[in-house]
Protein backbone atom coordinates (compact mmCIF):
# COMPACT_ATOMS: atom_id res chain seq x y z
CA UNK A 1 0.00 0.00 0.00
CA UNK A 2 2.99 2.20 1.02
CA UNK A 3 4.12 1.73 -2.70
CA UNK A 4 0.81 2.46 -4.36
CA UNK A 5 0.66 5.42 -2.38
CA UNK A 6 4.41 6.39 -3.30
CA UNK A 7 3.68 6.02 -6.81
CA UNK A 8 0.35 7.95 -7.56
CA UNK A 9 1.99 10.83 -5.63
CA UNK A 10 4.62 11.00 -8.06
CA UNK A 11 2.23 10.44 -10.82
CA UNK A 12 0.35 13.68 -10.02
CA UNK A 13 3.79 14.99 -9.33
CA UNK A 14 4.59 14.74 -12.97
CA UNK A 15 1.40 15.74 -14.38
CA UNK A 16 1.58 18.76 -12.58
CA UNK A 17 4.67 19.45 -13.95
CA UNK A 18 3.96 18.95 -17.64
CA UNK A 19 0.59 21.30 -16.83
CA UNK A 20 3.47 24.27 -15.73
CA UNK A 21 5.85 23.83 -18.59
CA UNK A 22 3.09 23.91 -20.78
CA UNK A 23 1.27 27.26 -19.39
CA UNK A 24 4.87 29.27 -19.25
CA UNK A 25 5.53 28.38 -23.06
CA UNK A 26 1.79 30.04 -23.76
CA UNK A 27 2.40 33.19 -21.83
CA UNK A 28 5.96 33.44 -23.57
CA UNK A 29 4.35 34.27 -27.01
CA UNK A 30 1.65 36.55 -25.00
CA UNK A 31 2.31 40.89 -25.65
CA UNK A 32 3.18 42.37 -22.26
CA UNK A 33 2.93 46.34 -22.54
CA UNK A 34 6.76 46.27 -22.02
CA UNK A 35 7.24 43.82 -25.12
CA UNK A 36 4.65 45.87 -27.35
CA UNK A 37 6.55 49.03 -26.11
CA UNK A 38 10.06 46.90 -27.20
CA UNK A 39 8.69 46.15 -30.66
CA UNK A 40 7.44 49.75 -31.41
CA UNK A 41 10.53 51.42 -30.31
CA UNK A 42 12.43 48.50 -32.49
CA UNK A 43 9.96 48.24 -35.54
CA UNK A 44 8.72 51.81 -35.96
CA UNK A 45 11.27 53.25 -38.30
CA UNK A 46 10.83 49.88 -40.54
CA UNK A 47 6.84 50.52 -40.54
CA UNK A 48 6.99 54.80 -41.35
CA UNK A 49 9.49 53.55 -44.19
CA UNK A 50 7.18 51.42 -45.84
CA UNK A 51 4.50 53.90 -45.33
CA UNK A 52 6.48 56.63 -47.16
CA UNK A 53 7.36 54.17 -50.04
CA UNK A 54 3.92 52.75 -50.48
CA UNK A 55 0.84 54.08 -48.89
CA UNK A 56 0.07 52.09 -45.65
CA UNK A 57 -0.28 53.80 -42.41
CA UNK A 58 2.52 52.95 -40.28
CA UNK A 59 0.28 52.86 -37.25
CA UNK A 60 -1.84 49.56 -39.30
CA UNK A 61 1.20 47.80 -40.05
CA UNK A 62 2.59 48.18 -36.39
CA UNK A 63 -0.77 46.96 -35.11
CA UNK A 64 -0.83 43.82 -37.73
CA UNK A 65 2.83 43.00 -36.49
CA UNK A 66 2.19 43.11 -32.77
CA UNK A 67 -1.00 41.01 -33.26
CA UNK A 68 -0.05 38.49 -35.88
CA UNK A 69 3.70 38.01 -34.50
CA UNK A 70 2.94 38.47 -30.61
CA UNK A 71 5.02 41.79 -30.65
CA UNK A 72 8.22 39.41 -32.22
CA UNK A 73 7.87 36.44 -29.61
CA UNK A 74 5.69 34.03 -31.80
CA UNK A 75 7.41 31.09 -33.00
CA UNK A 76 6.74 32.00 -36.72
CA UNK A 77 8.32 35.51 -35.94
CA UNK A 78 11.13 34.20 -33.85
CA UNK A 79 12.43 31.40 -36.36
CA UNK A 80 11.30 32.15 -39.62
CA UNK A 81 10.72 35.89 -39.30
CA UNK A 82 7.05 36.03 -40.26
CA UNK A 83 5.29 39.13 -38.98
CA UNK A 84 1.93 39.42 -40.26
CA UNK A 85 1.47 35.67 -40.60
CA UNK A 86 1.14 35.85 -44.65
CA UNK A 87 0.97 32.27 -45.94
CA UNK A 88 2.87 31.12 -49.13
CA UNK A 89 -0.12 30.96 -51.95
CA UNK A 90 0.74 29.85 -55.08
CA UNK A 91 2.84 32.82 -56.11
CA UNK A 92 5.58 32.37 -53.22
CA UNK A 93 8.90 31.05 -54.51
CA UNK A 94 11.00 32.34 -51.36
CA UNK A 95 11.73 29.61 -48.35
CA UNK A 96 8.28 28.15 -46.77
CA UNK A 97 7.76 26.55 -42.94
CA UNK A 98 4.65 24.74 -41.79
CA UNK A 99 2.48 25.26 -39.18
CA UNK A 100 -0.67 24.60 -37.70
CA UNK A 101 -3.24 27.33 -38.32
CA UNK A 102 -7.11 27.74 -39.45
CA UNK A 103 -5.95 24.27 -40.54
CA UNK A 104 -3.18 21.59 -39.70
CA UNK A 105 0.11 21.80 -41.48
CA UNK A 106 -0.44 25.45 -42.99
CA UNK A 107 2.37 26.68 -45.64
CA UNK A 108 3.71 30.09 -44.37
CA UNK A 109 6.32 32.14 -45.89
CA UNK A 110 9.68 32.68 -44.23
CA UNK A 111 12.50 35.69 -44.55
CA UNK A 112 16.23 36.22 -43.91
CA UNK A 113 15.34 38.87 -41.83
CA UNK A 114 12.18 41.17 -40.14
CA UNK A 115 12.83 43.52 -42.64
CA UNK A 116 12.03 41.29 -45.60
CA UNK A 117 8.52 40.64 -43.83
CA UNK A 118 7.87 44.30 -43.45
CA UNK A 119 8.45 44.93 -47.14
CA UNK A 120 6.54 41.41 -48.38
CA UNK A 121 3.52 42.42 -46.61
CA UNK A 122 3.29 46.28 -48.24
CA UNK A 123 4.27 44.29 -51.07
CA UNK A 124 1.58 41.78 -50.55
CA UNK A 125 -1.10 44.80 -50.34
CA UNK A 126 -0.17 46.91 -52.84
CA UNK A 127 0.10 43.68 -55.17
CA UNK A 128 -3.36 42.44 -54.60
CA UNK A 129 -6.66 43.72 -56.33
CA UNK A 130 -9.02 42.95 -53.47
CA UNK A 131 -6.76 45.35 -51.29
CA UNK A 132 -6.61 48.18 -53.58
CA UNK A 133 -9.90 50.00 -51.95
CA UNK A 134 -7.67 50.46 -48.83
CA UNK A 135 -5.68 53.20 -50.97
CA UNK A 136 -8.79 55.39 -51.31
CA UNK A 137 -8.71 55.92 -47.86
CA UNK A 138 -6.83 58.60 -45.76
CA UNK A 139 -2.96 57.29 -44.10
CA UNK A 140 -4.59 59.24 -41.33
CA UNK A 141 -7.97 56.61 -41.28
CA UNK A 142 -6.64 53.84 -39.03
CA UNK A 143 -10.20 52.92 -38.55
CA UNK A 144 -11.17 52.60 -42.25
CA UNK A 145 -7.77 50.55 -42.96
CA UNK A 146 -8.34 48.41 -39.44
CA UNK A 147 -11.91 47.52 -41.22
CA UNK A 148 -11.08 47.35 -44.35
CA UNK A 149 -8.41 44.51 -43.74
CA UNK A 150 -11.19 42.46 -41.96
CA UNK A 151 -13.63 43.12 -45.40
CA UNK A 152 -10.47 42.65 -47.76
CA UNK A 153 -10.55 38.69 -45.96
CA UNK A 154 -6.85 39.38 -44.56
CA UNK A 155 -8.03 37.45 -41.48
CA UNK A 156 -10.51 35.35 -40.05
CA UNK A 157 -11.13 37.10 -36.87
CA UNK A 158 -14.61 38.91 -36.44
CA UNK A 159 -12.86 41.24 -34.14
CA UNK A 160 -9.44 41.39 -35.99
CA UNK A 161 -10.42 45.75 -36.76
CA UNK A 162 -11.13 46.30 -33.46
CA UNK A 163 -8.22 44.43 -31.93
CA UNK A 164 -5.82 46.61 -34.70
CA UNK A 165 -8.25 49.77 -33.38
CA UNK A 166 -6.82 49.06 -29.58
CA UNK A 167 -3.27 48.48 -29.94
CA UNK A 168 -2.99 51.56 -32.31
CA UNK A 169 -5.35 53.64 -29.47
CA UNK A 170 -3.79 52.56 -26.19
CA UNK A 171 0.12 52.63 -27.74
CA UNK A 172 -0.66 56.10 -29.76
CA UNK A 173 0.69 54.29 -33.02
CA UNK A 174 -1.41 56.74 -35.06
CA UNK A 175 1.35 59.26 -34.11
CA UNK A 176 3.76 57.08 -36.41
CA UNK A 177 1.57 58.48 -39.09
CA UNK A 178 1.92 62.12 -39.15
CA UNK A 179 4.64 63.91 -40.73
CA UNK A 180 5.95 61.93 -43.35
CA UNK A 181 7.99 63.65 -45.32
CA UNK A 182 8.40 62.38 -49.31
CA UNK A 183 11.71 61.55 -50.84
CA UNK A 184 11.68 62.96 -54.20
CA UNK A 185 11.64 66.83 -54.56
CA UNK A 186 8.73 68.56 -55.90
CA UNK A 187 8.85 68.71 -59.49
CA UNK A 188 8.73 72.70 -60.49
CA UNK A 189 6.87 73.35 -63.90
CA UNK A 190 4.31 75.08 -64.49
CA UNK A 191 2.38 71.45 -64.57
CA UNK A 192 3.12 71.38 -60.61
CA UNK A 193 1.66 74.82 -60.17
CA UNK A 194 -1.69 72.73 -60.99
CA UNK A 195 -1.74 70.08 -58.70
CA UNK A 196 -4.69 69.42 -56.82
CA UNK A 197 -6.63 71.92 -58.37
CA UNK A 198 -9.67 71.46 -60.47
CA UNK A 199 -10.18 71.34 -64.06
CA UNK A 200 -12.98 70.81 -65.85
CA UNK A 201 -12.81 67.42 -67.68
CA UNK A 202 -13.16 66.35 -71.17
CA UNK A 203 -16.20 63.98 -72.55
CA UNK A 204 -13.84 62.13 -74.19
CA UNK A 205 -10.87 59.67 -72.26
CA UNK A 206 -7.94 61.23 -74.25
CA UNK A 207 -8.04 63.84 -71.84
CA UNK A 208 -6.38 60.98 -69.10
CA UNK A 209 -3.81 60.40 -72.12
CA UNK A 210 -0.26 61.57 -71.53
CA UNK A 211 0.87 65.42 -73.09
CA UNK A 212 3.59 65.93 -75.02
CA UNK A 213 5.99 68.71 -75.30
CA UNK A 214 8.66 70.16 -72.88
CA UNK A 215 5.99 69.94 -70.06
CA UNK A 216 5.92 66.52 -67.93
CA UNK A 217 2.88 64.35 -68.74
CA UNK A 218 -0.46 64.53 -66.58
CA UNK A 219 -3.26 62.73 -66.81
CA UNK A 220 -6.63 64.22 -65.28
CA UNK A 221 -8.56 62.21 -62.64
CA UNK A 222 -11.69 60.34 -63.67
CA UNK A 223 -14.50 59.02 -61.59
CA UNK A 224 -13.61 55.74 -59.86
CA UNK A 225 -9.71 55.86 -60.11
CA UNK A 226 -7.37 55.44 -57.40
CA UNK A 227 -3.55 56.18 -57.06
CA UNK A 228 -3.22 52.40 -57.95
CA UNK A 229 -5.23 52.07 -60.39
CA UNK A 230 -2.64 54.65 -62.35
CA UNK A 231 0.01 53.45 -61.29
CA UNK A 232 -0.77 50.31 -63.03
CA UNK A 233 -1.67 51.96 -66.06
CA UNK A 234 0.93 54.35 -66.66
CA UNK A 235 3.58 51.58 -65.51
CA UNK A 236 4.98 53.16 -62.08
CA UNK A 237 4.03 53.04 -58.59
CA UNK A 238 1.76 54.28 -56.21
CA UNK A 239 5.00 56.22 -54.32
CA UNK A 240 6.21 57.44 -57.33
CA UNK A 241 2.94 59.23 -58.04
CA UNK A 242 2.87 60.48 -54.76
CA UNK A 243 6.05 61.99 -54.43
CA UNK A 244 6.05 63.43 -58.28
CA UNK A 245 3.06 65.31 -57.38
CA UNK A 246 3.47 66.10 -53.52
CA UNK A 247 0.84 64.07 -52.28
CA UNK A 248 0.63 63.14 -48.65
CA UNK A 249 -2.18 60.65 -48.97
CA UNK A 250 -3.91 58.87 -51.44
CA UNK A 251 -7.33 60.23 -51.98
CA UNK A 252 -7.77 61.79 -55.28
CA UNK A 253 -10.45 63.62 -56.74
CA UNK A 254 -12.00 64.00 -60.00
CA UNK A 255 -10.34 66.70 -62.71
CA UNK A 256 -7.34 66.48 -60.72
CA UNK A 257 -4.40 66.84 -62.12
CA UNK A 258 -1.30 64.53 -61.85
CA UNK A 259 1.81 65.09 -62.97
CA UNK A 260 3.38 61.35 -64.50
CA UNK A 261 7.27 60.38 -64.74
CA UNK A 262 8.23 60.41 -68.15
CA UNK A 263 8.52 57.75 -70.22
């Protein structure tokens, strides 16, 4: 009896144990404020970067990367340096690691370095149709990008925007948005001198057609285009667009004017 005894003691010994180990590996890939505050102060130059060369508030893609990598402690982040949890699809030809996700055995997409992920998924964005609405919206509109993710099917989770909504809220990542300055200087012409103003447009679409002459091409807004939608057109990108014509977010309006990089 004395060894029965002995032995189902160290039975639930052991299954305590196991119980511990297993609840300290959990809370390991759990955000504390200090570990948000870690990957802000570390990530933050990396996410205004990408905003100034493509479009996407800094303050969303520091939210997606604290809550898709467990600010840098998930084991996706930690070995294959996979922020934002983007999956291989068919168009990945870059190193790929499984794991278990919606479904067992998921293919995810794995970089050199944090960086890499940071540029992938602007890359990923811009690159995508169904995400091109995003770009109507203001870099200031954390709430309309936060909710337009969630329509855009980036993620599962019903309350994926509003998660995004209270990391950028309670760690003020919105102020990672203001005061981005563009690269490029201004372009001076007297095609410049017209930006953002008015005109009235033509009935027919050669007014969107490129001038010629010594001025740079334009081409004048029409109803229902975006800064992507040009930029696929004419060939360039949505950064390039912005910084030719001094643009500090992405809204357009119709009879616009743009100024386009020659040819």
């Amino acid at each position: 009896m004395k060894f029965k005894s002995w032995a189902l003691a160290l039975s639930a010994l052991v299954v305590a144990s196991c119980g511990a180990l297993k609840n300290n590996t959990h809370s390991s890939t759990s955000s504390s404020q200090s570990d948000v505050a870690a990957y802000v102060q570390k990530y933050a130059p990396i996410a205004r970067k990408e905003m100034k060369k493509h479009g996407i508030p800094a303050s969303i893609t520091l939210a997606q990367g604290i809550l898709e990598s467990g600010s840098g402690k998930s084991e996706l982040a930690r070995k294959s340096n996979n922020h934002f949890g983007i999956k291989c699809h068919n168009t990945w030809k870059g190193k790929k690691v499984y794991h278990d996700d919606d479904e067992k055995g998921e293919c995810f997409r794995k970089y050199k370095n944090p960086k890499q992920s940071f540029r992938d998924h602007s890359e990923f964005l811009t690159g995508r149709d169904r995400y091109a609405f995003l770009f109507d919206y203001s870099t200031k509109n954390y709430k309309a990008w936060a909710e337009g993710l969630k329509k855009a099917g980036y993620a599962t989770d019903p309350a994926y925007p509003q998660k995004l909504i209270k990391y950028i809220e309670q760690y003020d990542l919105h102020k990672y948005d203001k005061k981005i300055r563009l690269g490029l200087k201004e372009v001076v012409s007297q095609k410049a001198k017209s930006v953002g103003k008015k005109i009235t447009p033509a009935k027919k679409d050669k007014s969107s057609d490129a001038s010629s002459g010594t001025l740079p091409p334009n081409h004048v807004v029409q109803p229902g285009e975006t800064l992507y939608s040009l930029s696929k057109r004419y060939g360039t990108t949505v950064e390039v667009l912005m910084q030719l014509n001094g643009l500090t977010t992405t809204n357009l309006s119709v009879g616009q004017v743009l100024i386009l990089p020659k040819q």
